[in-house]
Protein backbone atom coordinates (compact mmCIF):
# COMPACT_ATOMS: atom_id res chain seq x y z
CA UNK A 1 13.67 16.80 72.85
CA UNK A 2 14.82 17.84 69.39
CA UNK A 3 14.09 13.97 68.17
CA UNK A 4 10.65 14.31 69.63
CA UNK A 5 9.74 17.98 67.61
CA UNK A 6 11.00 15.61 64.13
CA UNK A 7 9.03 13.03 64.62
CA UNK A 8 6.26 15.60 65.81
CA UNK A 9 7.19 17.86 62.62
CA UNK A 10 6.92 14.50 60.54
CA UNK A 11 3.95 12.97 61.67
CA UNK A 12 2.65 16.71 60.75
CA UNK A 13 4.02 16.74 57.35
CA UNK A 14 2.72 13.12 56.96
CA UNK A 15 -0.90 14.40 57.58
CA UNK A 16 -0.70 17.05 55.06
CA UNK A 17 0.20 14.96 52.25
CA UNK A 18 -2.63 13.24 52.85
CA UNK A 19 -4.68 15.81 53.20
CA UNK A 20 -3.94 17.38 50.43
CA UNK A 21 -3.96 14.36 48.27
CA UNK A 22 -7.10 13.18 49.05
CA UNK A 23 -8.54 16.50 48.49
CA UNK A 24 -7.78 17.05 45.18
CA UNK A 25 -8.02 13.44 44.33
CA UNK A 26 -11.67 14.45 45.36
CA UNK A 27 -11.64 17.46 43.87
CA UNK A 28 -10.59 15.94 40.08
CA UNK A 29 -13.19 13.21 40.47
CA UNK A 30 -16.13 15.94 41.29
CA UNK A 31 -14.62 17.97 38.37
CA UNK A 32 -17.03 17.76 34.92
CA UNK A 33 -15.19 15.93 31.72
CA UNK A 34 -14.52 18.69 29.88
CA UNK A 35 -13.77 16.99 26.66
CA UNK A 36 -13.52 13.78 24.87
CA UNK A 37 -10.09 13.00 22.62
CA UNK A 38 -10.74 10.31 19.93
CA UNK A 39 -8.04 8.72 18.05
CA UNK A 40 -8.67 5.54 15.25
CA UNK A 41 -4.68 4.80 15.31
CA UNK A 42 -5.18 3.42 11.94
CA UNK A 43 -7.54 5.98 10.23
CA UNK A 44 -4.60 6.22 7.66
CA UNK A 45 -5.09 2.91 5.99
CA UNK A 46 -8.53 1.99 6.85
CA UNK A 47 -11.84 4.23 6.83
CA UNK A 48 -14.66 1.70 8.42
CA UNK A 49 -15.55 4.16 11.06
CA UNK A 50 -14.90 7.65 11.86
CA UNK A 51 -14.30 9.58 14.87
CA UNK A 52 -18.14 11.00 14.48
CA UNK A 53 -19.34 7.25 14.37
CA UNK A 54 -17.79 6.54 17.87
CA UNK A 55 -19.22 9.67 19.44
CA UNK A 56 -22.42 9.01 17.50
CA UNK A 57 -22.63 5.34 19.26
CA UNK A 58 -21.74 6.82 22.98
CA UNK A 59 -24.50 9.35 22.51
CA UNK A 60 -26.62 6.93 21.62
CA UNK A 61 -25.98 4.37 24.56
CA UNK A 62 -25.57 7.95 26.88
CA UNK A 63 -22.59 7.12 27.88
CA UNK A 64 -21.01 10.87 26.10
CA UNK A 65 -18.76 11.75 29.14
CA UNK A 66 -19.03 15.60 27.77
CA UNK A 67 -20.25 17.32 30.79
CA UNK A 68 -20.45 14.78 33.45
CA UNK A 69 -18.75 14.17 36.80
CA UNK A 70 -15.10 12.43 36.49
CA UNK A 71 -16.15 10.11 38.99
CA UNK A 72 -19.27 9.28 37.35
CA UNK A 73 -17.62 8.17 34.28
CA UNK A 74 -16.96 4.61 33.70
CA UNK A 75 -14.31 3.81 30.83
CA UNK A 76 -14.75 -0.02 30.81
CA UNK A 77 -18.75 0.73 29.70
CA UNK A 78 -17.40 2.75 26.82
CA UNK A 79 -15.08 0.46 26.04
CA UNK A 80 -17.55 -2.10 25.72
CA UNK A 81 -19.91 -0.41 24.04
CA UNK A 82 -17.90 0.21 21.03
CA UNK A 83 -16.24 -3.35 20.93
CA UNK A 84 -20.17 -4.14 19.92
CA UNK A 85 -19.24 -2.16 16.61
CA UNK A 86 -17.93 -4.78 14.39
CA UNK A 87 -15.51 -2.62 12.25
CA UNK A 88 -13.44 -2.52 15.60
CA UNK A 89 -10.69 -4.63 16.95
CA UNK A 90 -9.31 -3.32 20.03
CA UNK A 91 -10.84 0.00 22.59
CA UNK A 92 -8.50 1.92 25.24
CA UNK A 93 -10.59 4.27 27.25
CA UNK A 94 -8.70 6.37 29.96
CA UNK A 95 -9.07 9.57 32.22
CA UNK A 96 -6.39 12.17 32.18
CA UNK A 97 -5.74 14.95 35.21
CA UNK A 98 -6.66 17.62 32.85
CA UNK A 99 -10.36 16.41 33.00
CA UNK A 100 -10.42 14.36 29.59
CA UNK A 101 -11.33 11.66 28.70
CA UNK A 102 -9.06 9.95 25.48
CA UNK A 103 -10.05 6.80 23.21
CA UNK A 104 -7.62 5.12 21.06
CA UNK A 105 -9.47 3.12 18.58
CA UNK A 106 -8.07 0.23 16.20
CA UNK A 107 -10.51 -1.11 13.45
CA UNK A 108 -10.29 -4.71 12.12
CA UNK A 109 -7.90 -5.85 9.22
CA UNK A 110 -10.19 -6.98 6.48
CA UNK A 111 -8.31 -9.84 4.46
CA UNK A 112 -11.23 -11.15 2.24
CA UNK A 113 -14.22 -10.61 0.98
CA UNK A 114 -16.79 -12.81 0.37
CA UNK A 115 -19.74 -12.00 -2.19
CA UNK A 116 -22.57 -14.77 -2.41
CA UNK A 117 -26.32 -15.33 -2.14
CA UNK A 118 -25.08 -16.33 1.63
CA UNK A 119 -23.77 -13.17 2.53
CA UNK A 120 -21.74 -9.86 1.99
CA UNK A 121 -19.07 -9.71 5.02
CA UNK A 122 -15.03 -9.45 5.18
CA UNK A 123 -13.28 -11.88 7.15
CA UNK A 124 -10.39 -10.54 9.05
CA UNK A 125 -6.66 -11.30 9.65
CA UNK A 126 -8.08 -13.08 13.31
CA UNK A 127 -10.57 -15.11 11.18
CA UNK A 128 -14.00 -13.36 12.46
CA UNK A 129 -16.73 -11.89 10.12
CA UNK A 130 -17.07 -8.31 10.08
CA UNK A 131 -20.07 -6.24 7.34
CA UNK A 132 -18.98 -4.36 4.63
CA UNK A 133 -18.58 -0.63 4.54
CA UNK A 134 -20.32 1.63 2.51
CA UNK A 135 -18.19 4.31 2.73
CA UNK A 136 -14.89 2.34 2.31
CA UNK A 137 -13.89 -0.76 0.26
CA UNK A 138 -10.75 -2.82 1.05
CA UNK A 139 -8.49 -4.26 -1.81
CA UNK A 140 -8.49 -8.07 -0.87
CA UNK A 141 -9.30 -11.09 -2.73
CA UNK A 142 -12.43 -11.46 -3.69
CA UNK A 143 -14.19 -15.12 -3.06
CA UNK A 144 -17.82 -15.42 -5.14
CA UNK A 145 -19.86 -18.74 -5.35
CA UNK A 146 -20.63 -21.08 -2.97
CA UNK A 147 -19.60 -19.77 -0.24
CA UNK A 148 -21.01 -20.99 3.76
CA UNK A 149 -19.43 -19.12 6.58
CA UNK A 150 -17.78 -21.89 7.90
CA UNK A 151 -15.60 -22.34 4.63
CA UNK A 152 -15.12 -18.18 5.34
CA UNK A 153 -14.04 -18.07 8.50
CA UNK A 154 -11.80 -22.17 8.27
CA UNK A 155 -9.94 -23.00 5.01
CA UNK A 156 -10.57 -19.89 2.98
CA UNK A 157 -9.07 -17.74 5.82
CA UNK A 158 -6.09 -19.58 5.54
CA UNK A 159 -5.87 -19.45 2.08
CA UNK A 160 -6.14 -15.67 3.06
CA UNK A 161 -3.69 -15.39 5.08
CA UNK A 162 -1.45 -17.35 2.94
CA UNK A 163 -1.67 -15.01 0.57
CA UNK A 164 -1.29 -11.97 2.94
CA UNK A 165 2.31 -12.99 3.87
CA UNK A 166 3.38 -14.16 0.01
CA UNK A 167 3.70 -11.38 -2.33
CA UNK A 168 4.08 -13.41 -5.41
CA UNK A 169 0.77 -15.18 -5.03
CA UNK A 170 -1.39 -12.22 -3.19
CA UNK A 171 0.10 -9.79 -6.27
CA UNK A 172 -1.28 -13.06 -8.98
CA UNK A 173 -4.55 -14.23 -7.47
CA UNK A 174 -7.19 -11.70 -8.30
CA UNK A 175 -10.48 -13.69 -6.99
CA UNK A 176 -11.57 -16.95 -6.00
CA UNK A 177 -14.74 -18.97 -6.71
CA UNK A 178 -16.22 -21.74 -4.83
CA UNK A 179 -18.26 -24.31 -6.65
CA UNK A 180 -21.33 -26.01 -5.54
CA UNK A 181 -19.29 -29.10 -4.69
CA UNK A 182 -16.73 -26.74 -3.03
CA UNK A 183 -14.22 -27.09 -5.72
CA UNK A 184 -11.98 -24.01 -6.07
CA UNK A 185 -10.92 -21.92 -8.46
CA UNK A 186 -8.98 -19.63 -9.06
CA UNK A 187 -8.33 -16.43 -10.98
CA UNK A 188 -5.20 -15.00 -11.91
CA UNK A 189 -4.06 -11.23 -13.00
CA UNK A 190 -1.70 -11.97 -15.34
CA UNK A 191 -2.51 -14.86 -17.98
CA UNK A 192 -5.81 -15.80 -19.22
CA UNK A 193 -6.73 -18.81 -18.04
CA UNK A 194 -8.59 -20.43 -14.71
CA UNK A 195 -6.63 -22.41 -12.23
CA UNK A 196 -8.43 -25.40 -11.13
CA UNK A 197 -6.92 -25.22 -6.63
CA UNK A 198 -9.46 -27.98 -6.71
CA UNK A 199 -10.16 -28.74 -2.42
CA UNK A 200 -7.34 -26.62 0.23
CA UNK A 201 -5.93 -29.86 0.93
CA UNK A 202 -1.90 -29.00 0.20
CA UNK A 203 -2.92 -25.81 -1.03
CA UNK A 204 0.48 -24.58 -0.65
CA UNK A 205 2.38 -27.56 -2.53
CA UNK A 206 0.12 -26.92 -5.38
CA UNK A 207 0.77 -23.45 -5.83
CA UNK A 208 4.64 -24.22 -5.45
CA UNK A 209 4.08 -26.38 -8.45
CA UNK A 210 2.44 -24.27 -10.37
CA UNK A 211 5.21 -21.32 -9.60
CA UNK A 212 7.41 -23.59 -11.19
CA UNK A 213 5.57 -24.12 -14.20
CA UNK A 214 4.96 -20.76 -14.50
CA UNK A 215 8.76 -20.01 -14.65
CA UNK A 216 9.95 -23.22 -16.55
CA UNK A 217 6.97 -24.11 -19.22
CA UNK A 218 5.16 -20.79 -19.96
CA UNK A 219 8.43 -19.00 -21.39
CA UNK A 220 8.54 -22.17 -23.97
CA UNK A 221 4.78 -21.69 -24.77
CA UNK A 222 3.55 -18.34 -23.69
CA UNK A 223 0.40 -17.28 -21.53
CA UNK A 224 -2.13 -17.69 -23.98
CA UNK A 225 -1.33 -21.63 -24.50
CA UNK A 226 -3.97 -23.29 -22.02
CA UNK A 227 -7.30 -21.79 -20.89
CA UNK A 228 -7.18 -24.22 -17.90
CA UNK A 229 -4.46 -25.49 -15.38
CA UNK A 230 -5.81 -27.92 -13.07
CA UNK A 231 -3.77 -28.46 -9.67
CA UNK A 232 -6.47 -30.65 -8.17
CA UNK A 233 -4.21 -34.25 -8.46
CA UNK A 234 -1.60 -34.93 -6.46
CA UNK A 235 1.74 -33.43 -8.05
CA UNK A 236 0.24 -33.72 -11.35
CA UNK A 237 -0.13 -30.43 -13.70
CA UNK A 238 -2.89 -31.16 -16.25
CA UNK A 239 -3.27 -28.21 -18.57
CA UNK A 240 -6.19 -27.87 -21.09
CA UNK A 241 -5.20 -26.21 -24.80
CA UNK A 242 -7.32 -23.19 -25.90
């Protein structure tokens, strides 16, 4: 008797929970967004869009949860909607049981920027294009001339990145110019002369060379000795007096 009132009382219980659950699971999703949380994680470093241009962009595709049912709200259409904005890299779009809806935001990593008659863009540290910003400007090489998007986005993205991870070189090489024949050259900060990278073939070696001479031959003859130092030959130096 007393086993069969438990399972009796338990089966009861059981029920309940369910109830209940399902009720207010049904009562949240009927309940209105009452407010939308927007967070650009790295707002600190970067300023390519703002937490007015995201709302700005949902308004404009209606998809502004302000206002409408919970269950009417559909985070993977806002979350696609602003991965259409190129300034932005990654979108998390999630409900909370308060009746919110919250957006963490992370913008792309500019690592160049390219200025030709081909085009005005960044290329970032994934090696996509993304437009510049007129209310921010990164501090990243700068690579002028000749410039097609495939060079952007293959061999000079490398060279990018390269010089992202090597503080030496990204603190020396101010800007970068591509010649019609896609030569390279480069510009330093300190010294005044050009530095012919000639192609990116063993890009790398050639600036390892040239860190040497830079710390065994300039001492002897100073920084004003050469207007040119060509790296273009094979583990040859060939420096051209001013």
């Amino acid at each position: 008797m007393i086993r069969t009132v438990s399972i009796i009382v338990a089966t009861l219980l059981f029920c309940y929970i369910v109830f209940v659950s399902f009720f207010f699971r049904e009562s949240r999703q009927k309940e209105l967004c009452r407010d939308l949380q927007v967070v650009v994680v790295d707002s600190l470093d970067k300023h390519f869009v703002s937490e007015s241009d995201l709302v700005h962009i949902l308004k404009k595709a209606d998809l502004n949860p302000i206002e409408k049912p919970m269950d009417e709200v559909n985070t993977d259409r806002i979350e696609n909607e602003l991965l259409k904005n190129e300034m932005i890299a990654r979108v998390e779009a999630y409900k909370t049981p308060s009746g919110m809806i919250k957006l963490e935001v992370e913008q792309k990593i500019p690592i160049l920027r390219v200025i030709s008659p081909r085009g005005n863009y960044y290329v970032d540290n994934l090696g996509s294009t993304m437009p510049v910003s007129r209310r921010y400007v990164a501090h990243v090489p700068v690579v002028s001339g000749y410039v097609e998007k495939e060079l952007a986005v293959t061999d000079l993205y490398k060279f990018a990145l390269f010089l992202q991870e090597n503080d030496f070189w990204n603190n020396q090489i101010e800007q970068i110019y591509v010649h019609p024949d896609n030569e390279v050259e480069l510009i330093p900060r300190v010294g005044n002369h050009r530095i012919v990278l000639g192609s990116f073939v063993d890009f790398e070696e050639k600036l390892d060379n040239l860190r040497l001479f830079y710390e065994k031959a300039i001492p002897k003859v100073g920084w004003e000795k050469y207007s040119i130092i060509s790296l273009k030959y094979k583990d040859q130096i060939v420096c051209t007096k001013r």
